[in-house]
N, C-alpha and C. Protein backbone atom coordinates (compact mmCIF):
# COMPACT_ATOMS: atom_id res chain seq x y z
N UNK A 1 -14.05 -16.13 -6.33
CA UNK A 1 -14.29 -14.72 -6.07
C UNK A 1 -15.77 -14.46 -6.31
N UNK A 2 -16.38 -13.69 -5.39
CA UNK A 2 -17.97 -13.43 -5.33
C UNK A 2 -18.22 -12.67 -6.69
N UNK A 3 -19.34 -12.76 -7.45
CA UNK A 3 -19.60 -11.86 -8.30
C UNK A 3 -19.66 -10.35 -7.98
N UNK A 4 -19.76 -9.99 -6.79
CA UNK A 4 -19.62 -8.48 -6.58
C UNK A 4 -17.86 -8.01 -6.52
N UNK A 5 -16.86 -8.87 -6.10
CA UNK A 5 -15.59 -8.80 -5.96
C UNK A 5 -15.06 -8.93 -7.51
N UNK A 6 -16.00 -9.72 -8.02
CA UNK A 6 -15.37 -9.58 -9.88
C UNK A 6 -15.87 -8.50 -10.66
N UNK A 7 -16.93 -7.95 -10.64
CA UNK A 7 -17.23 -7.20 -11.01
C UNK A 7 -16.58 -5.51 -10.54
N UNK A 8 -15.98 -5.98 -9.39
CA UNK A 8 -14.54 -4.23 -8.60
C UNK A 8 -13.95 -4.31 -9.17
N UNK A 9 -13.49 -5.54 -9.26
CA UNK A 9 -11.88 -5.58 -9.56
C UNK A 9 -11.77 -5.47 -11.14
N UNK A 10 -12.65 -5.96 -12.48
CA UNK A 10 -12.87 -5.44 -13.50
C UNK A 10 -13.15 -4.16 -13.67
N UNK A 11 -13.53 -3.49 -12.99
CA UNK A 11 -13.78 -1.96 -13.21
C UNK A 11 -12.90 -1.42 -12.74
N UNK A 12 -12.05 -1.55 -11.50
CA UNK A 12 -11.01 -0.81 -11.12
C UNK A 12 -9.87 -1.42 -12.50
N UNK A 13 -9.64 -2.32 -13.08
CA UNK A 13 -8.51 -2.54 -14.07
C UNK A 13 -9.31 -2.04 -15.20
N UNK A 14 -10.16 -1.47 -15.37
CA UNK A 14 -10.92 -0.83 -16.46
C UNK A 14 -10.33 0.67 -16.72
N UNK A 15 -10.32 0.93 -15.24
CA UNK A 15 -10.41 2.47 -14.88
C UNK A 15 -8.52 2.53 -15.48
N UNK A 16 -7.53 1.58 -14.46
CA UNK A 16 -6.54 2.03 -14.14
C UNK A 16 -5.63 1.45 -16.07
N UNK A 17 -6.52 0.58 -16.85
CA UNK A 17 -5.79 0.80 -17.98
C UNK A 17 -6.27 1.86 -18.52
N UNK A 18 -7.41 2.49 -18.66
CA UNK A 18 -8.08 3.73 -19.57
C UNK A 18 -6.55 4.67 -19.00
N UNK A 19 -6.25 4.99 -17.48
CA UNK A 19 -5.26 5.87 -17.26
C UNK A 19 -4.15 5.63 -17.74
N UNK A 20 -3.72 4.84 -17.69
CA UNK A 20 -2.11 4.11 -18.17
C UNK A 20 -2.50 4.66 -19.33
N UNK A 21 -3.11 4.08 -20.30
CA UNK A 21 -3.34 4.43 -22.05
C UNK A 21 -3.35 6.29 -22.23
N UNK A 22 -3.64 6.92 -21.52
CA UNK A 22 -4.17 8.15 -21.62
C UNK A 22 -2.42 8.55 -21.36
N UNK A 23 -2.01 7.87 -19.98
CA UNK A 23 -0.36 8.57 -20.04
C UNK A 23 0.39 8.06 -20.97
N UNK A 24 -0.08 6.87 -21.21
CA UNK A 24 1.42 6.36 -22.25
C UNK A 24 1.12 7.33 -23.69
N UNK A 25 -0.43 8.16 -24.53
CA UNK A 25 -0.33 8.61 -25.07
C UNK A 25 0.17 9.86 -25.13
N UNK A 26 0.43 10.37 -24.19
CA UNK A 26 0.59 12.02 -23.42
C UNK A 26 2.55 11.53 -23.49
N UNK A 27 2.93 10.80 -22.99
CA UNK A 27 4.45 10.44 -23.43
C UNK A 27 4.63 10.51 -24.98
N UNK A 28 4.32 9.42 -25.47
CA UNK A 28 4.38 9.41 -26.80
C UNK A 28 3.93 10.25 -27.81
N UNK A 29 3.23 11.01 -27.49
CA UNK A 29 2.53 11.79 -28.57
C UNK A 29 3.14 13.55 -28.11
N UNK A 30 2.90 14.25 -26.79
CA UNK A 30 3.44 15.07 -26.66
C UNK A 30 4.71 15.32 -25.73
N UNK A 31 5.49 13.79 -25.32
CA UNK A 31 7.11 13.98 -24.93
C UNK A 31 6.29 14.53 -23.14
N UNK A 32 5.13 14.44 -22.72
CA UNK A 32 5.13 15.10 -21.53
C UNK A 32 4.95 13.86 -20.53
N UNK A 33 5.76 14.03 -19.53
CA UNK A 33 5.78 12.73 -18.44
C UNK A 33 4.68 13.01 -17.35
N UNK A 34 4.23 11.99 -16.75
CA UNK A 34 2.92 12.35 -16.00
C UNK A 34 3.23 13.23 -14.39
N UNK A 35 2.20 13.53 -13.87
CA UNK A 35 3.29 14.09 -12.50
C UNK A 35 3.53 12.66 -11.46
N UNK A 36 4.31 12.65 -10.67
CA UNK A 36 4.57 12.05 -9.84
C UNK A 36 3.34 11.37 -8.93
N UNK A 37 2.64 12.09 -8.22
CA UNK A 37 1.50 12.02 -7.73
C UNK A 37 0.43 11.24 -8.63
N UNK A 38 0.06 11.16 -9.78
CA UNK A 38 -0.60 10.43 -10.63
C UNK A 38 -0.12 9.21 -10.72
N UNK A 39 1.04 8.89 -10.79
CA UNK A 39 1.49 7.78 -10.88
C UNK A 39 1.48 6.74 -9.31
N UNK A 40 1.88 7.68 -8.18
CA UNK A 40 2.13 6.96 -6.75
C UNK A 40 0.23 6.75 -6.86
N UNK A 41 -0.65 7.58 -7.16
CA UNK A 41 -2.33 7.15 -7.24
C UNK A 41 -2.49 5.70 -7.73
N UNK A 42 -2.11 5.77 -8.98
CA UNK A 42 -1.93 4.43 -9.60
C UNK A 42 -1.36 3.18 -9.14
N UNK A 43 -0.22 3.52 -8.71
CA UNK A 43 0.43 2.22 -8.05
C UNK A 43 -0.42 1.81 -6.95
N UNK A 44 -1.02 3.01 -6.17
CA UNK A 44 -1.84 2.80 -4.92
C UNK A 44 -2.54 1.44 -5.24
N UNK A 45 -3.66 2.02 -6.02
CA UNK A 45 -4.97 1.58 -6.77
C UNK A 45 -4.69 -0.24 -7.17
N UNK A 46 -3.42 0.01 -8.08
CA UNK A 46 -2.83 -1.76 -8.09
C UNK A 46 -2.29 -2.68 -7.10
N UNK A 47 -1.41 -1.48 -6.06
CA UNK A 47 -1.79 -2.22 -4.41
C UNK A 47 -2.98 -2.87 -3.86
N UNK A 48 -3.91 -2.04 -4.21
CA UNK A 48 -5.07 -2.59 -3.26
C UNK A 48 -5.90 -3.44 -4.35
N UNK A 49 -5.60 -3.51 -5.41
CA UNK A 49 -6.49 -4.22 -6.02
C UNK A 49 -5.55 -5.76 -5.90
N UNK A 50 -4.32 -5.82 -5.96
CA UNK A 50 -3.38 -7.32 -5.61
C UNK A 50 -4.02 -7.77 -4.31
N UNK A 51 -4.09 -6.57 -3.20
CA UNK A 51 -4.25 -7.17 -1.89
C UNK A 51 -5.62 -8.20 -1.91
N UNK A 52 -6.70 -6.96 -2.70
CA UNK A 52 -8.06 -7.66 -2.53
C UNK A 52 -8.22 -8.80 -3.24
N UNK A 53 -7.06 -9.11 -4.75
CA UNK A 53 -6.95 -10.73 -4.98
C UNK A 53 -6.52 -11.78 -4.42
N UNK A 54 -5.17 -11.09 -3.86
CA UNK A 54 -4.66 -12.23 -3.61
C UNK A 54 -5.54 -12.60 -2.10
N UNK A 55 -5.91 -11.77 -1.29
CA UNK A 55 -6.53 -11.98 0.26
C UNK A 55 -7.52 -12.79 -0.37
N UNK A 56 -8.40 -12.94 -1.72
CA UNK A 56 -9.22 -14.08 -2.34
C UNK A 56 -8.37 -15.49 -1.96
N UNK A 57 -7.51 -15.00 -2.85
CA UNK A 57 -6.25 -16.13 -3.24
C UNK A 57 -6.21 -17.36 -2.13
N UNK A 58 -5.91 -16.39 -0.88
CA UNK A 58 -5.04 -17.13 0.15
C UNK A 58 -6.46 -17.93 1.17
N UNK A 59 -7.51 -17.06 0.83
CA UNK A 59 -8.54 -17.92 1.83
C UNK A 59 -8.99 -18.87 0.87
N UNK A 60 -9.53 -19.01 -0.50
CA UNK A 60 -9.23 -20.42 -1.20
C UNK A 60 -8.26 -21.19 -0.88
N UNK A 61 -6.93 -21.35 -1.60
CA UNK A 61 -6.14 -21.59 -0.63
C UNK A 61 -6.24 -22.88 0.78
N UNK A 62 -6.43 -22.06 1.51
CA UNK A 62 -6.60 -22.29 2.60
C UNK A 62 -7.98 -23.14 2.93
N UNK A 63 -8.80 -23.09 2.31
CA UNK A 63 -10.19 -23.94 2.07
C UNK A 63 -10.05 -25.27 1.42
N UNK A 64 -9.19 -24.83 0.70
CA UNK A 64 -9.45 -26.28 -0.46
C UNK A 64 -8.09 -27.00 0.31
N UNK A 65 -6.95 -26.44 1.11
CA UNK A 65 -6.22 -27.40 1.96
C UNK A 65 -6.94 -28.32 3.22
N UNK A 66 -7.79 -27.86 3.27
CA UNK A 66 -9.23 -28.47 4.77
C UNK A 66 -9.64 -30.16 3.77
C-alpha cells in the first residue's frame, strides 16, 4: 500500500474509532442510543475503507501470482 493510501486509511480508522468511543460512551454513560443515520454514516465509511483495502489486497494478489 502507497504511503499516501496508509496514511487515509489510518486517519479514516482514527476518525471512525474516536466516533465509535464517543457512542459507546453516550450508551454507557447516559443509556442514549445513537440515531440511525450516524450509524448507516459509519458503516458507510468502513465500507469504503474495506473496499479501498482489500482493492490493495487483490491487485497484490494478483502481482505476486505473475
Amino acid at each position: 500500500m502507497s504511503q499516501t493510501k496508509r496514511e487515509h486509511v489510518v486517519s479514516h480508522l482514527r476518525y471512525l474509532r474516536q466516533e465509535l468511543r464517543v457512542m459507546h460512551l453516550g450508551i454507557k454513560e447516559d443509556g442514549l442510543f445513537p440515531e440511525p443515520g450516524e450509524l448507516r454514516g459509519l458503516m458507510a465509511q468502513m465500507d469504503a475503507l474495506l473496499e479501498l483495502v482489500e482493492g490493495n489486497t487483490r491487485i497484490q494478489s494478483n502481482s505476486e501470482a505473475a
